[in-house]
N, C-alpha and C. Protein backbone atom coordinates (compact mmCIF):
# COMPACT_ATOMS: atom_id res chain seq x y z
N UNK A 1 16.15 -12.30 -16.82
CA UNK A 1 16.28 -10.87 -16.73
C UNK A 1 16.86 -10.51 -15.36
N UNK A 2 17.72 -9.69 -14.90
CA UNK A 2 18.37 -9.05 -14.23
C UNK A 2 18.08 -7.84 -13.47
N UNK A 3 17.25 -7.86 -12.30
CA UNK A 3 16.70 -6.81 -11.68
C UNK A 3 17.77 -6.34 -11.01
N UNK A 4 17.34 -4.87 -11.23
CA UNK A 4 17.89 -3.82 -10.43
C UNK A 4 17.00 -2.97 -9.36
N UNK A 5 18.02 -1.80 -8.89
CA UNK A 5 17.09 -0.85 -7.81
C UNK A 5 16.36 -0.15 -8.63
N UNK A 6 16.29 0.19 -9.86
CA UNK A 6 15.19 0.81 -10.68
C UNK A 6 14.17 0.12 -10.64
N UNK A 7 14.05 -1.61 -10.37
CA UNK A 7 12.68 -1.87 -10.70
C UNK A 7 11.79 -1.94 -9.39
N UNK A 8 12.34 -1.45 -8.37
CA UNK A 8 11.82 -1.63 -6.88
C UNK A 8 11.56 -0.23 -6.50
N UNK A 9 11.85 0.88 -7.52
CA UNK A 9 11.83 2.12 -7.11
C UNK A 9 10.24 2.72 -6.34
N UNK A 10 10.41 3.14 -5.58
CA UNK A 10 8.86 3.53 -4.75
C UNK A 10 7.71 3.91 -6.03
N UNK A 11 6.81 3.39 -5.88
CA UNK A 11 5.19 3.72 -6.31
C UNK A 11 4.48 4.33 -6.28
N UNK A 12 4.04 5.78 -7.20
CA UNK A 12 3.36 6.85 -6.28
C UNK A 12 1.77 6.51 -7.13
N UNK A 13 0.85 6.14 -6.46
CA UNK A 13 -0.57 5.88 -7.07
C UNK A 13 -1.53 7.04 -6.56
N UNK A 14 -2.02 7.77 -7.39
CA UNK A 14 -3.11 8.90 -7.50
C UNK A 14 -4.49 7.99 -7.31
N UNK A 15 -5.21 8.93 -6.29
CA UNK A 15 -6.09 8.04 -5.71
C UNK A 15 -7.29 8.99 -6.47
N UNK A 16 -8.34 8.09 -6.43
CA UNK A 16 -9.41 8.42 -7.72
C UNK A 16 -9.97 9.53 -6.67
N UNK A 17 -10.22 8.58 -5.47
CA UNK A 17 -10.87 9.58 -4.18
C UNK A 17 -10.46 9.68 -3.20
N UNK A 18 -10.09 10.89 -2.90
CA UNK A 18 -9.25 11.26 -1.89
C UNK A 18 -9.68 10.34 -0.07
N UNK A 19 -8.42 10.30 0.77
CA UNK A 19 -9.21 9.78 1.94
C UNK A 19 -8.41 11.13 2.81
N UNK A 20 -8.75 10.88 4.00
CA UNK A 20 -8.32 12.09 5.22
C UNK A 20 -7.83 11.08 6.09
N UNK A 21 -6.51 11.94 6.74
CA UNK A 21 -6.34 11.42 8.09
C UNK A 21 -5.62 12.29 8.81
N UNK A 22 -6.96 12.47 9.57
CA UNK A 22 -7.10 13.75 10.78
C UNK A 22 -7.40 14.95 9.54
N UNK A 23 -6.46 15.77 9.64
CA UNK A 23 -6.86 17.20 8.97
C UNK A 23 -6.44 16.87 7.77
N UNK A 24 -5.45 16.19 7.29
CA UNK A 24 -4.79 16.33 6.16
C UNK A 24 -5.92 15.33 4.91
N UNK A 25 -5.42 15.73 3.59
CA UNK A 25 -6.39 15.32 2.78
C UNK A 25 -5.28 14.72 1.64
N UNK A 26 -5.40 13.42 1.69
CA UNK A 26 -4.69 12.42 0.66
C UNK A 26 -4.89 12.15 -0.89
N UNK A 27 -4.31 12.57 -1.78
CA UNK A 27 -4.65 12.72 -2.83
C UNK A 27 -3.76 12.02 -3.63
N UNK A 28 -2.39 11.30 -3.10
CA UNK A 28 -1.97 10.11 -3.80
C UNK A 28 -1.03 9.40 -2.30
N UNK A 29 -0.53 8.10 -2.90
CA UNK A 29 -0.10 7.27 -1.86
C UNK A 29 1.45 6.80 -2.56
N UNK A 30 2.80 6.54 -1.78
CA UNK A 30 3.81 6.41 -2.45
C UNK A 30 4.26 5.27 -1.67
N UNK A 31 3.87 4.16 -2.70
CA UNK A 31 4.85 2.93 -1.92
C UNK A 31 5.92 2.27 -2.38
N UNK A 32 6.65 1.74 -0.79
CA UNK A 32 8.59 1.41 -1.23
C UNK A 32 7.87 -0.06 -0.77
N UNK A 33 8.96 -0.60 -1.72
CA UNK A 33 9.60 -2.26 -1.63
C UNK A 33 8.94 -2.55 0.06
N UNK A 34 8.27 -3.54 0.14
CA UNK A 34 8.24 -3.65 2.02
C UNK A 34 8.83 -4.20 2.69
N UNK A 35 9.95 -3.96 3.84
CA UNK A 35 10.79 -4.87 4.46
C UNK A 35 9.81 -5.86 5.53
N UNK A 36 10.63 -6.68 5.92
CA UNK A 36 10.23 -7.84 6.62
C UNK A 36 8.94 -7.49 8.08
N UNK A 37 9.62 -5.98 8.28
CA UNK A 37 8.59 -5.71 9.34
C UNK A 37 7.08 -5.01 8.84
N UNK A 38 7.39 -4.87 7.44
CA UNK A 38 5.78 -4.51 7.20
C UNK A 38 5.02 -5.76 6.45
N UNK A 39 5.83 -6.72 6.24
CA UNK A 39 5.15 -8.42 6.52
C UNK A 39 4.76 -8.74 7.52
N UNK A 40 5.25 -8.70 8.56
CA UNK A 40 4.74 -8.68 9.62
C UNK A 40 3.52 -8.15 10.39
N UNK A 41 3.36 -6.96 9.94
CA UNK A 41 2.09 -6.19 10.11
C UNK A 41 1.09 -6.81 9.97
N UNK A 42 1.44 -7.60 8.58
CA UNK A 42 -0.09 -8.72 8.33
C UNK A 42 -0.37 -9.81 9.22
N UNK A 43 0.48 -9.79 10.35
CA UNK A 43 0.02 -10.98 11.17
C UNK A 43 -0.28 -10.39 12.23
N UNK A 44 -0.59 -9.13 12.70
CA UNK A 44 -1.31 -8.44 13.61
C UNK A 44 -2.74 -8.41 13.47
N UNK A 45 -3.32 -8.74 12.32
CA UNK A 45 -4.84 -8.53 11.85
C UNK A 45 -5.09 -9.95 11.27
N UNK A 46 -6.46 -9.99 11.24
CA UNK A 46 -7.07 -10.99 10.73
C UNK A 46 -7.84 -10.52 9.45
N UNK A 47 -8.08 -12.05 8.56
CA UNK A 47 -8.58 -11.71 7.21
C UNK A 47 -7.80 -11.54 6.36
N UNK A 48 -7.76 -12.12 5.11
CA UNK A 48 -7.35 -12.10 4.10
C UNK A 48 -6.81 -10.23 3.42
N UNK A 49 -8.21 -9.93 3.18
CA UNK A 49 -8.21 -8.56 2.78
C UNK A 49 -7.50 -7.54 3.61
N UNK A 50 -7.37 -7.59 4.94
CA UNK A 50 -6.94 -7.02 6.21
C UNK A 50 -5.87 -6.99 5.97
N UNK A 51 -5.11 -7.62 6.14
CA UNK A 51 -3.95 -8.06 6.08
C UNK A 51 -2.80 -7.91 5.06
N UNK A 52 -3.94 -7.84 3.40
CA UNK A 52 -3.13 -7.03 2.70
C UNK A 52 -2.98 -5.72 2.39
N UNK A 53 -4.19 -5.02 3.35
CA UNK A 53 -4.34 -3.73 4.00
C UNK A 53 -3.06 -3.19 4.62
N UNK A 54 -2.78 -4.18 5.63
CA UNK A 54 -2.01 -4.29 6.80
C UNK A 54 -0.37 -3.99 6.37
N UNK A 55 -0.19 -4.71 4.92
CA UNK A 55 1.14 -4.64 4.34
C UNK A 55 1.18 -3.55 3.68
N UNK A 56 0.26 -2.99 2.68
CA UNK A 56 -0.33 -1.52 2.15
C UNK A 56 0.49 -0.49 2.91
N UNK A 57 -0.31 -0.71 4.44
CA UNK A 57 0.05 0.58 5.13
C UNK A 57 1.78 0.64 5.19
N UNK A 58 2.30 -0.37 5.66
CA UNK A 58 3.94 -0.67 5.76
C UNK A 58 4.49 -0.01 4.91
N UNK A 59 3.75 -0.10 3.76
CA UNK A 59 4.37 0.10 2.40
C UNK A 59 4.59 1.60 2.25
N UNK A 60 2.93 2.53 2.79
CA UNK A 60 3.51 3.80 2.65
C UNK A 60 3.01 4.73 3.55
N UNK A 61 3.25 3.78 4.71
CA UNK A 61 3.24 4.92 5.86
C UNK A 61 2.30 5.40 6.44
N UNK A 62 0.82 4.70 6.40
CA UNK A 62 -0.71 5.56 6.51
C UNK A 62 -1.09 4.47 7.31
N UNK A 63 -1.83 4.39 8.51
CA UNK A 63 -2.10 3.94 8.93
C UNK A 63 -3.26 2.80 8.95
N UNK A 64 -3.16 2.11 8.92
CA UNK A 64 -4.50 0.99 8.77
C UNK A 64 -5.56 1.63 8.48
N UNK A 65 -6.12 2.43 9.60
CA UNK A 65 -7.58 2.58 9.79
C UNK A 65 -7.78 3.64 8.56
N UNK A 66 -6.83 4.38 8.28
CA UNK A 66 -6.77 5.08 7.32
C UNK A 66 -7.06 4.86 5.96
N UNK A 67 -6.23 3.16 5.64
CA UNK A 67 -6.50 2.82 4.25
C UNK A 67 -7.75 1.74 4.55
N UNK A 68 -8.53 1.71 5.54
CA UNK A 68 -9.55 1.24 5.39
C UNK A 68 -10.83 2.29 4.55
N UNK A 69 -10.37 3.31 4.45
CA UNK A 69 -11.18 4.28 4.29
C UNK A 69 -11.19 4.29 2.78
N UNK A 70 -10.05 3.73 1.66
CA UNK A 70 -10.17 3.53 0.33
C UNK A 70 -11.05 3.21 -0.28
N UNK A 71 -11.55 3.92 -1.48
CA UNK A 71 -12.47 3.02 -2.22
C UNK A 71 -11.82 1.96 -3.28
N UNK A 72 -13.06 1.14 -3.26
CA UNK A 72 -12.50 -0.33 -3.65
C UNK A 72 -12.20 0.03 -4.97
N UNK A 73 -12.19 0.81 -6.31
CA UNK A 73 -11.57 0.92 -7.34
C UNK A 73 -10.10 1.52 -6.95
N UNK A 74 -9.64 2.30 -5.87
CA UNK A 74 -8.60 2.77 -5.53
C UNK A 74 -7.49 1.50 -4.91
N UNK A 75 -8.22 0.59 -4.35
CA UNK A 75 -7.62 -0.31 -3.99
C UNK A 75 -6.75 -1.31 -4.99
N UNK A 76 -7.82 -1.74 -5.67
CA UNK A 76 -7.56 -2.27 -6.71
C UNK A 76 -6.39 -1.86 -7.89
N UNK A 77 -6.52 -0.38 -8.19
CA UNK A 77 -5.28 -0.13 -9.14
C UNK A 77 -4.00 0.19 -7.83
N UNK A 78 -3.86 0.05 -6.90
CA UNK A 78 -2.85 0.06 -6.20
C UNK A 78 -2.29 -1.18 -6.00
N UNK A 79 -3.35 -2.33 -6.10
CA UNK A 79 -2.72 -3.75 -6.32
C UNK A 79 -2.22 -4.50 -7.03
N UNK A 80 -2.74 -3.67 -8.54
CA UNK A 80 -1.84 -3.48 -9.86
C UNK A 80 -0.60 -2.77 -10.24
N UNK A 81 -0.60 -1.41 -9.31
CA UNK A 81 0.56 -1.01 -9.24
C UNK A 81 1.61 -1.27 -8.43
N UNK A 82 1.56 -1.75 -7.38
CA UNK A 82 2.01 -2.50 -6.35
C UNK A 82 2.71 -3.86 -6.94
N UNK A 83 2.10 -4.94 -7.12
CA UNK A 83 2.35 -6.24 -7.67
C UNK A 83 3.59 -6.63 -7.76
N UNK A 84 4.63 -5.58 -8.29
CA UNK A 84 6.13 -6.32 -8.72
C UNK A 84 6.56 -5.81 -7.12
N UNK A 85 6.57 -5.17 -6.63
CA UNK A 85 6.79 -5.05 -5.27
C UNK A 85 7.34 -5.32 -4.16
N UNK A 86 5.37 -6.43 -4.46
CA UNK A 86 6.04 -8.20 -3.89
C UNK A 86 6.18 -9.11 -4.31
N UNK A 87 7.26 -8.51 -5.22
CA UNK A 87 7.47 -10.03 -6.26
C UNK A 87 6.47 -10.69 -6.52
N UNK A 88 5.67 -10.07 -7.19
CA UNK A 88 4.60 -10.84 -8.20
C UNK A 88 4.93 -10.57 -9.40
């Protein structure tokens, strides 16, 4: 099969529960394809889980400490929606 830019098109995932960062209040998350420097991100942190935190954020712009704040069912369907991404 023959991929195109349609199948890399950004990801917008509705979050079950909202998180905050600072004033603003997050109610979905939109992630693009991640270039090489938000691979990288994951080697700033330690841990498995961290780290794919770490690429998360790259992905759409929110800061670490921020998507630490996800709940773990939110996480999870973002790693499902995510997946082709990174080429999984």
């Amino acid at each position: 099969m023959t991929e195109t830019a349609a199948d890399f098109a950004p990801v917008t995932v509705q979050l079950l529960k909202p998180i905050k960062n600072g004033d603003q209040t997050i109610t979905s998350l939109t992630f693009a394809e991640p270039c090489a420097g938000d691979m990288c991100g994951a080697d700033l942190v330690s841990g498995d889980f961290q780290k794919g935190l770490a690429v998360f954020s790259g992905m759409c712009g929110v800061p670490l400490p921020v998507l630490k704040t996800l709940s773990a069912r939110d996480i999870k369907r973002i790693t499902a929606e995510t997946k082709h991404l990174l080429g999984e």
